[in-house]
Each structure stands twice: as C-alpha cells, then as structure tokens.
PDB file of N, CA and C in Angstrom:
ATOM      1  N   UNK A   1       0.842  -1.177   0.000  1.00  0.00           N
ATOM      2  CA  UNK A   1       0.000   0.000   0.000  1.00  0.00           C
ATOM      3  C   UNK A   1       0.890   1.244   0.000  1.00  0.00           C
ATOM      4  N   UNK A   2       0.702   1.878  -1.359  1.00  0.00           N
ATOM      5  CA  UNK A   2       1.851   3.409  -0.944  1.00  0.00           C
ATOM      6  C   UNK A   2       0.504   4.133  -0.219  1.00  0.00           C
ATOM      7  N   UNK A   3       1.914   5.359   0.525  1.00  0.00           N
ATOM      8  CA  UNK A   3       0.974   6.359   0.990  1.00  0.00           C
ATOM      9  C   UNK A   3       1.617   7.973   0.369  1.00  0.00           C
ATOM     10  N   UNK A   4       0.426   8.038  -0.487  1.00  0.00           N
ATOM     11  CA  UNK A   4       0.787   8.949  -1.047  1.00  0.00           C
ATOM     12  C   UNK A   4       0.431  10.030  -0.564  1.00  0.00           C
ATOM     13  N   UNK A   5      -0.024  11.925  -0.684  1.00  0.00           N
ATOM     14  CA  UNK A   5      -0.648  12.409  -0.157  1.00  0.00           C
ATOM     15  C   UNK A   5      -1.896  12.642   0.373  1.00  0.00           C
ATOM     16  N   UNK A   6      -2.963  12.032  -0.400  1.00  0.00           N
ATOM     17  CA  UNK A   6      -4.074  12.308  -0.308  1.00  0.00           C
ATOM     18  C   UNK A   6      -4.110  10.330   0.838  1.00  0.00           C
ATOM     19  N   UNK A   7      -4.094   9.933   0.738  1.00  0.00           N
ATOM     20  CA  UNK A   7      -3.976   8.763   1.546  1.00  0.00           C
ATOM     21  C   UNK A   7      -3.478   9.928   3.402  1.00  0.00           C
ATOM     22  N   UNK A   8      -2.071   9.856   3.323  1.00  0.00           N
ATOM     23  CA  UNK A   8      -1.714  10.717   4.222  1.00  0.00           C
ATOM     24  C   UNK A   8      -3.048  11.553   4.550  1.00  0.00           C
ATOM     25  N   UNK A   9      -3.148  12.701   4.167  1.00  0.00           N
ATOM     26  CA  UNK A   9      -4.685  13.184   4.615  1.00  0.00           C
ATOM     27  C   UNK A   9      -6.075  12.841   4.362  1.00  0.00           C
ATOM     28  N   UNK A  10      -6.034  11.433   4.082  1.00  0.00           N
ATOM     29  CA  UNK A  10      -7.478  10.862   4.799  1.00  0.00           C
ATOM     30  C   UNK A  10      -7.521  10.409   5.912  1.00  0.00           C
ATOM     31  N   UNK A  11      -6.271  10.089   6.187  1.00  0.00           N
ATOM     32  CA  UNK A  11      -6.019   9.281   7.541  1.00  0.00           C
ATOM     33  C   UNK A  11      -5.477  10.154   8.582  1.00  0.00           C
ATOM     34  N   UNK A  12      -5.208  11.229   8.141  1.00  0.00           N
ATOM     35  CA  UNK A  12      -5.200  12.640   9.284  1.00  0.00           C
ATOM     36  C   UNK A  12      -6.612  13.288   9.349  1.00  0.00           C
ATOM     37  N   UNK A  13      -7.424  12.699   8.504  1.00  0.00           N
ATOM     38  CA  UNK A  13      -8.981  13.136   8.626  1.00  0.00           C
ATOM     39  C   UNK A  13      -9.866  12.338   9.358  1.00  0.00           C
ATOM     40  N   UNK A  14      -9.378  11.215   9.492  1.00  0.00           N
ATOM     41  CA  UNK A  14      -9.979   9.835  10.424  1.00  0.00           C
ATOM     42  C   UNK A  14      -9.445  10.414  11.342  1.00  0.00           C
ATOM     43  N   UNK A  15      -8.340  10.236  11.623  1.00  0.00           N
ATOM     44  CA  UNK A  15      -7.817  10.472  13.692  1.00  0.00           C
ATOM     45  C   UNK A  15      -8.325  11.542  13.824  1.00  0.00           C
ATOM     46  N   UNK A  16      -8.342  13.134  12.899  1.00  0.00           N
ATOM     47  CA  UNK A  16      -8.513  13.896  13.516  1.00  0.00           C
ATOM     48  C   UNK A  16      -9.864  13.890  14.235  1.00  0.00           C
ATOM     49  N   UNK A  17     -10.773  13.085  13.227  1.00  0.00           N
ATOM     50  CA  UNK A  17     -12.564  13.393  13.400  1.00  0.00           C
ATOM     51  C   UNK A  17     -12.840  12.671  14.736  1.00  0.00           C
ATOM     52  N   UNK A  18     -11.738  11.307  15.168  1.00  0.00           N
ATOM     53  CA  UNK A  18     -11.936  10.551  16.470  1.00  0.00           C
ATOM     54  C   UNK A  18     -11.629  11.377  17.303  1.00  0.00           C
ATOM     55  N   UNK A  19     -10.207  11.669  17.748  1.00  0.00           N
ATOM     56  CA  UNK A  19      -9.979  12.651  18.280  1.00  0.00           C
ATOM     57  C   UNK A  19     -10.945  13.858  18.946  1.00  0.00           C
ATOM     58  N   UNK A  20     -11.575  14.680  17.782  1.00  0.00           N
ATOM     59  CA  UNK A  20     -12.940  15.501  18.119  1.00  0.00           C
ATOM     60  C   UNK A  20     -14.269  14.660  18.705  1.00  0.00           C
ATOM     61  N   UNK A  21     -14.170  13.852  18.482  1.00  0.00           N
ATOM     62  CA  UNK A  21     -15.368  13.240  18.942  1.00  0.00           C
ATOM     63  C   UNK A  21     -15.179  12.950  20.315  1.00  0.00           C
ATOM     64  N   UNK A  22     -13.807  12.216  20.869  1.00  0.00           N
ATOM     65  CA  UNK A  22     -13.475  12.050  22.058  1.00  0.00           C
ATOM     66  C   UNK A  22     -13.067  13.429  23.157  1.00  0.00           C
ATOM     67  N   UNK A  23     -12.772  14.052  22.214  1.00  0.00           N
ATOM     68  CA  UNK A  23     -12.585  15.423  23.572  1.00  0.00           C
ATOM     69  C   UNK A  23     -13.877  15.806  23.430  1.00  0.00           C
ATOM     70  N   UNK A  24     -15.550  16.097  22.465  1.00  0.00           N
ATOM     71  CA  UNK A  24     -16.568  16.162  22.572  1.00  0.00           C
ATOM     72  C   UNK A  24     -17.071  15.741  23.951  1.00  0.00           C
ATOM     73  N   UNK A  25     -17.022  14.041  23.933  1.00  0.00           N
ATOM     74  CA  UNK A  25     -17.152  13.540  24.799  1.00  0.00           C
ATOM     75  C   UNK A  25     -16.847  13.666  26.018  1.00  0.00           C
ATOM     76  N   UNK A  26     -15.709  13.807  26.251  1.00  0.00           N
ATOM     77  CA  UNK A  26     -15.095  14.458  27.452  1.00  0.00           C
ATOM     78  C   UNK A  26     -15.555  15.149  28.192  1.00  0.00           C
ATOM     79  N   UNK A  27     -15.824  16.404  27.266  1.00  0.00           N
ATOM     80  CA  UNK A  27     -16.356  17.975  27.627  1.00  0.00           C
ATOM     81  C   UNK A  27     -18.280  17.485  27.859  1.00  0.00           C
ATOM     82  N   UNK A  28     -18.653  16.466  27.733  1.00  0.00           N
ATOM     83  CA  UNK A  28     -20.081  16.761  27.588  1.00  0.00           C
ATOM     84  C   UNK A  28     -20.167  15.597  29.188  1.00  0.00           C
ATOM     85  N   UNK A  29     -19.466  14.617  29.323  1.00  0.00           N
ATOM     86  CA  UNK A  29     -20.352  13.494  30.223  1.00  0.00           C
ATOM     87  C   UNK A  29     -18.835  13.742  31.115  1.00  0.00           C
ATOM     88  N   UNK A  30     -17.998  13.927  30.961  1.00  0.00           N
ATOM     89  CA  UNK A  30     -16.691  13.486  32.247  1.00  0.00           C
ATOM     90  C   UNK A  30     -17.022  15.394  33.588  1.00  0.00           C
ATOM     91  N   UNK A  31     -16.332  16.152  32.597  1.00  0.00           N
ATOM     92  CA  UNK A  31     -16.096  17.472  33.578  1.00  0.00           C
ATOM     93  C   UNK A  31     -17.907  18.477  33.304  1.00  0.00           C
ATOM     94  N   UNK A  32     -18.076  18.701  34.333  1.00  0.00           N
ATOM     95  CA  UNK A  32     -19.596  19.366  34.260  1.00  0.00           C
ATOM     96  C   UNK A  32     -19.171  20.828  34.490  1.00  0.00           C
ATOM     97  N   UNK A  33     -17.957  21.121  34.620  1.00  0.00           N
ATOM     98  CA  UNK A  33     -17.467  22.607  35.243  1.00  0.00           C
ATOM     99  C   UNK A  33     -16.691  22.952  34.041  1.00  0.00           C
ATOM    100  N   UNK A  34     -16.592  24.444  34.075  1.00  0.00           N
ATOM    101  CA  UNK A  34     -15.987  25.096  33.163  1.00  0.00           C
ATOM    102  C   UNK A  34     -15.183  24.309  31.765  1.00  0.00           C
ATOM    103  N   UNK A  35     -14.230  23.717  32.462  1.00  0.00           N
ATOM    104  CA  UNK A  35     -13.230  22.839  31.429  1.00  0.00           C
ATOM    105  C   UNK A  35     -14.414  21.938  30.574  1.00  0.00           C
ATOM    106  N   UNK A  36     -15.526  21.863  31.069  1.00  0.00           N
ATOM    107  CA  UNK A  36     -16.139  20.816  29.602  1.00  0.00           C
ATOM    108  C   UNK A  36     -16.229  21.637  28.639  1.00  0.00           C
ATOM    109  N   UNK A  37     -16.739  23.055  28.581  1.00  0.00           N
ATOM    110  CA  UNK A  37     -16.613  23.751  27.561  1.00  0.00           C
ATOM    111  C   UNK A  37     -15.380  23.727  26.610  1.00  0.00           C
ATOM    112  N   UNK A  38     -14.382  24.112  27.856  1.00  0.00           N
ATOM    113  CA  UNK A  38     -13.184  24.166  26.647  1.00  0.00           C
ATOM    114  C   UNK A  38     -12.960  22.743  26.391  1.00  0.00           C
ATOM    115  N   UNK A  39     -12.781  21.583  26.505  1.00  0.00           N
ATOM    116  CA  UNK A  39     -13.008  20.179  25.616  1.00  0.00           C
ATOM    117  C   UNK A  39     -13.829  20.303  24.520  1.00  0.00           C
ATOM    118  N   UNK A  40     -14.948  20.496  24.492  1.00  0.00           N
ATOM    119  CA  UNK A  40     -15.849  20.692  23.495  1.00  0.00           C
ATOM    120  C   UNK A  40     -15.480  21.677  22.307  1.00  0.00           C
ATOM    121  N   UNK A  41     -14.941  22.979  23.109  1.00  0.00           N
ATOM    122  CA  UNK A  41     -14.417  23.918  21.803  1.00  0.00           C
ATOM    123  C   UNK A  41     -13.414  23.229  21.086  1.00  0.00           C
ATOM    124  N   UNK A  42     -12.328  22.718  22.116  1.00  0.00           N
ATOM    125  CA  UNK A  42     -11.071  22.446  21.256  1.00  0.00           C
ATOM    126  C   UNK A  42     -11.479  21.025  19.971  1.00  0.00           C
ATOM    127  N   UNK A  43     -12.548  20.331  20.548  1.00  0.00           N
ATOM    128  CA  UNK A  43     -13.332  19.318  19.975  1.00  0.00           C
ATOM    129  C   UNK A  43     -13.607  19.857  18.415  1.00  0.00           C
ATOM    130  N   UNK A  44     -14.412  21.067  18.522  1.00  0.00           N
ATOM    131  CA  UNK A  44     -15.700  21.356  17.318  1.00  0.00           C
ATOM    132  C   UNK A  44     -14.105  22.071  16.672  1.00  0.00           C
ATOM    133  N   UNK A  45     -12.963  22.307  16.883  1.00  0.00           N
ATOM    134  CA  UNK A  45     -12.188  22.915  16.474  1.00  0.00           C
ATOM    135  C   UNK A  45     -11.034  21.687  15.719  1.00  0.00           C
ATOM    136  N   UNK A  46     -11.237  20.532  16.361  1.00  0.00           N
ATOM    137  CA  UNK A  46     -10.519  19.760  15.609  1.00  0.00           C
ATOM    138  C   UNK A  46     -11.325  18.821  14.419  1.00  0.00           C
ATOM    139  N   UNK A  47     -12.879  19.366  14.853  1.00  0.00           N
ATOM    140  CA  UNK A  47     -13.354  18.979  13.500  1.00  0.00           C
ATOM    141  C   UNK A  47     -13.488  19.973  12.089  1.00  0.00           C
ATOM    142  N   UNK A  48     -12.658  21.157  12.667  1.00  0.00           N
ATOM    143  CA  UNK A  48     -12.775  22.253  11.782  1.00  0.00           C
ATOM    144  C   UNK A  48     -11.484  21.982  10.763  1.00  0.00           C
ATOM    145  N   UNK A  49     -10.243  21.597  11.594  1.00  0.00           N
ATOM    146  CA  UNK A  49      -9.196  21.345  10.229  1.00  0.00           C
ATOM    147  C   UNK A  49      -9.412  20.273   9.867  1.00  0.00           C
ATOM    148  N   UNK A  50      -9.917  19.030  10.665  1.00  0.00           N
ATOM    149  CA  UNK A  50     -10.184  17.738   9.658  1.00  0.00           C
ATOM    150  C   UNK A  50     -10.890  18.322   8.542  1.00  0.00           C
ATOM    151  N   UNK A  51     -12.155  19.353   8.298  1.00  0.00           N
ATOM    152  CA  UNK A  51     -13.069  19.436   7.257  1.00  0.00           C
ATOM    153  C   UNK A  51     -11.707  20.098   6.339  1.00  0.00           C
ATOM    154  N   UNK A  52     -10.949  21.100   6.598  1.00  0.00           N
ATOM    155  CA  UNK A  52      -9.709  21.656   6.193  1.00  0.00           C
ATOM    156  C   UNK A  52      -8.864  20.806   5.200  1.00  0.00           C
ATOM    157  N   UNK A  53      -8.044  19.735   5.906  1.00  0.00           N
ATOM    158  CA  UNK A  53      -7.734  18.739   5.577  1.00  0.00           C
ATOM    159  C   UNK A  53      -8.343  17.672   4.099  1.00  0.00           C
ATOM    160  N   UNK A  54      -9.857  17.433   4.329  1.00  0.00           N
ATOM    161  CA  UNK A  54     -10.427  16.784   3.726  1.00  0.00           C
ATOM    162  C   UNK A  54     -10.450  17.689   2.660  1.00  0.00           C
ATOM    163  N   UNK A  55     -10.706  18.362   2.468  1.00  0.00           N
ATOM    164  CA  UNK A  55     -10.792  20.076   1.587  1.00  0.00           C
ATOM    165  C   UNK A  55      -9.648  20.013   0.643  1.00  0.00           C
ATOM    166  N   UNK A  56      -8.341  19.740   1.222  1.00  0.00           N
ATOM    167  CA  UNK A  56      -7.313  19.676   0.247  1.00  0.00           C
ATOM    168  C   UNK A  56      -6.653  18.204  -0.386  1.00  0.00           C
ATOM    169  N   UNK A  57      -7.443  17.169  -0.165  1.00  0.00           N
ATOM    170  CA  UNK A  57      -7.075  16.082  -0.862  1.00  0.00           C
ATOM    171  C   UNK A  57      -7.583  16.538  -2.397  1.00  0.00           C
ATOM    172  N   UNK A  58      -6.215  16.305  -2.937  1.00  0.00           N
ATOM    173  CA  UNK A  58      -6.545  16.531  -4.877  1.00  0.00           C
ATOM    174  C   UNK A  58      -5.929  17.689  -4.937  1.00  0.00           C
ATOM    175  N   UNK A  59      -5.815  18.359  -4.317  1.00  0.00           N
ATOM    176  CA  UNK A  59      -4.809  19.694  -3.980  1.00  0.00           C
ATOM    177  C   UNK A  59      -3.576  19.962  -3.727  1.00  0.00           C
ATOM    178  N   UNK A  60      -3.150  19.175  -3.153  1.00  0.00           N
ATOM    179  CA  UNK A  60      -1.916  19.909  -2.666  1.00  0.00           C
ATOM    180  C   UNK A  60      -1.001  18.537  -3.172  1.00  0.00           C
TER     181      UNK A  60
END
C-alpha cells in the first residue's frame, strides 16, 4: 500500500474526526465545570481542520 498524499490526509482526517469526537465527549459526560466547555471547543475545532484537511485532498 503506498501512501501517497491524499492517503496521508485521509487518515489525518480519520484520527482527527476521532480525536474531536473524544474530547466532545469528554467535555459533555466526564467534567460538568468550566473545562467541559473548553473540551468541546477544542473538539468542534478539531473537526474544523479535519473538514480543512479533507478540503485539500486533490490539492496539494
């Protein structure tokens, strides 16, 4: 299997989207105080460059 670029950023688009989903998580059922928010932001924020990411396969 080569990994070419667009391979490379699908699979930085998978971890990243787990990743967001798990600090989501975090921020919504673990901490009920302040810090769940910021989990959640940094969350909806790592689903912002995965969409980024996904954006430039065929591109770059």
């Amino acid at each position: 299997m080569a990994m070419n670029k667009n391979t490379v950023l699908a699979w930085a688009t998978t971890i990243m989207i787990f990743v967001g989903i798990g600090l989501i998580a975090l921020g919504a059922f673990r901490y009920n105080e302040v810090a769940g928010w910021g989990f959640a932001a940094v969350g909806i924020g790592f689903f912002a460059i995965a969409w980024v990411f996904n954006a430039l396969k065929g591109r770059v």
